[in-house]
Protein backbone atom coordinates (compact mmCIF):
# COMPACT_ATOMS: atom_id res chain seq x y z
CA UNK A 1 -3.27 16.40 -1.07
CA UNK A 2 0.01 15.07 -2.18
CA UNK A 3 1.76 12.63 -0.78
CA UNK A 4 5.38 11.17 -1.66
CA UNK A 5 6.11 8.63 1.02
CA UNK A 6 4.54 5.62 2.13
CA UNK A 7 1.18 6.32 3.86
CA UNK A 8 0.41 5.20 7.61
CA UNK A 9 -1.86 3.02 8.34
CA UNK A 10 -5.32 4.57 9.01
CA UNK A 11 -4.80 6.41 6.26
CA UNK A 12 -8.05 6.84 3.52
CA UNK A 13 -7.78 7.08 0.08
CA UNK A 14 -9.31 6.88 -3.44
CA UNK A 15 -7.71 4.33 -6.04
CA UNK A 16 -7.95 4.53 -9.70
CA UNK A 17 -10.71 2.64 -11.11
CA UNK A 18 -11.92 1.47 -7.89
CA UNK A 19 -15.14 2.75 -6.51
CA UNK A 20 -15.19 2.97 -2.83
CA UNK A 21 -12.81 4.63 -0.67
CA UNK A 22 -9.78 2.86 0.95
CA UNK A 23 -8.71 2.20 4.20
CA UNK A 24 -4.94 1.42 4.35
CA UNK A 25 -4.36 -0.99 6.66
CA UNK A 26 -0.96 -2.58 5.81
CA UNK A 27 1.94 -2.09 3.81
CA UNK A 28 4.43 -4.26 2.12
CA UNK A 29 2.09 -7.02 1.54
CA UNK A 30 2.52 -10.34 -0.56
CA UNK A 31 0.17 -11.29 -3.16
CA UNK A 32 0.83 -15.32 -1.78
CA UNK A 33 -0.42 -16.52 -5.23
CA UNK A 34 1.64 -14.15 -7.85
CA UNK A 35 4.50 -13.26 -5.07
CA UNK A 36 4.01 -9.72 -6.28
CA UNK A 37 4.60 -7.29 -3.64
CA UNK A 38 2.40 -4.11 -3.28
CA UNK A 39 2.57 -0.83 -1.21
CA UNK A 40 -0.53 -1.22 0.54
CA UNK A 41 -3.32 -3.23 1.53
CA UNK A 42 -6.31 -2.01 2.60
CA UNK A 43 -10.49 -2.35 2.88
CA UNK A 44 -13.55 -0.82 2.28
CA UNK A 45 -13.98 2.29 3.65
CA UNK A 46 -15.95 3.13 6.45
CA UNK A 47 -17.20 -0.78 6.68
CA UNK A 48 -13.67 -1.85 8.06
CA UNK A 49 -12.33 -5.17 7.45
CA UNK A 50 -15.12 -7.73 6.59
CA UNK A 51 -13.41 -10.45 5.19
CA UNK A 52 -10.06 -11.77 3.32
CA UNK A 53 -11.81 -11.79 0.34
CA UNK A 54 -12.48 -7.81 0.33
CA UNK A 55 -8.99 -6.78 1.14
CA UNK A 56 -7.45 -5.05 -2.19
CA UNK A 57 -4.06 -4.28 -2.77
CA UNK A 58 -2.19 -1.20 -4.75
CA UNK A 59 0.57 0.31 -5.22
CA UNK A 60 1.30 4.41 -4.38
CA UNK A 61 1.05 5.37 -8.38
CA UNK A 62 -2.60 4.21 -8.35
CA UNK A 63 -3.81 6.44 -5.52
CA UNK A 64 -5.68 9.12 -6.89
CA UNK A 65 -6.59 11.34 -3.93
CA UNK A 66 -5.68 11.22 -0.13
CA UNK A 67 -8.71 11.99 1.79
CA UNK A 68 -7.05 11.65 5.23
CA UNK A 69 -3.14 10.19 6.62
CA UNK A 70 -3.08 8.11 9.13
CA UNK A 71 -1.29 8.35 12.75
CA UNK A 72 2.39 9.29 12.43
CA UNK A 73 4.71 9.10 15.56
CA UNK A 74 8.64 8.95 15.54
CA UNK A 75 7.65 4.47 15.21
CA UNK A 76 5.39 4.61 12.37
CA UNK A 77 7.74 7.11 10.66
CA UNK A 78 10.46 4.60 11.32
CA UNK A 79 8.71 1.83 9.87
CA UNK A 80 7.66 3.59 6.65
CA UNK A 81 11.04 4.61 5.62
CA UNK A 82 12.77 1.03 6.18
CA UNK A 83 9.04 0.04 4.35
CA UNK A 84 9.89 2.21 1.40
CA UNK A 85 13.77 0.73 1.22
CA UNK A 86 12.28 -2.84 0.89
CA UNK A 87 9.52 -2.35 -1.36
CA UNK A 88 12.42 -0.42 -3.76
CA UNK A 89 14.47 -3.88 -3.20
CA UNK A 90 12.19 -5.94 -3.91
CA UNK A 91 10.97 -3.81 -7.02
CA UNK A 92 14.77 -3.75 -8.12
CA UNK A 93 14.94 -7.64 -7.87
CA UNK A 94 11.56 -8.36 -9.95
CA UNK A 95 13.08 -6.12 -12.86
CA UNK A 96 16.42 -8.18 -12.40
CA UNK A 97 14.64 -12.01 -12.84
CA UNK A 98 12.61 -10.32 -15.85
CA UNK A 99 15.55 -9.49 -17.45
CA UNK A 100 17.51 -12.61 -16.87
CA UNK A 101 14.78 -14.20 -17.19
């Protein structure tokens, strides 16, 4: 299954060179030590969220196969694309302080 917007949350997937299946269960999310931003967040799939320490985070190019997308109403479909606009903002600002950097 293809993809090329932001999955909803709920949605299960399989990451490159990660084992287990995926459970998306954010987006837009901070890495608060590197301040690198990432598409999604998400945890082991079908265990649920266990702890902080098991929640990985990816971006869309590493997804490897969509096994399943999430809920989508009018909201969620709302919240994706203004999702997508940041995460392209933010990408265009890292490239800018690398380069001026």
């Amino acid at each position: 299954m293809k993809y090329d917007s932001l999955l909803p949350i709920g949605s299960v997937v399989k990451v490159q060179d990660f084992d287990p299946l995926l459970l998306v269960i954010g987006s837009n999310v901070s890495d608060p030590v590197s301040g690198r931003v990432y598409d999604y967040c998400a945890c082991i799939y079908p265990a649920g969220y266990i702890s902080e320490d098991q929640i990985v985070s990816f971006d869309h190019a590493a997804i490897e196969e969509i096994y399943a997308v999430g809920y989508l109403d009018e909201e969620s479909r709302t919240f994706q694309h203004d999702a997508q606009e940041l995460n392209q903002y933010l990408r265009d600002s890292e490239k800018g302080e690398a380069e001026n950097g």
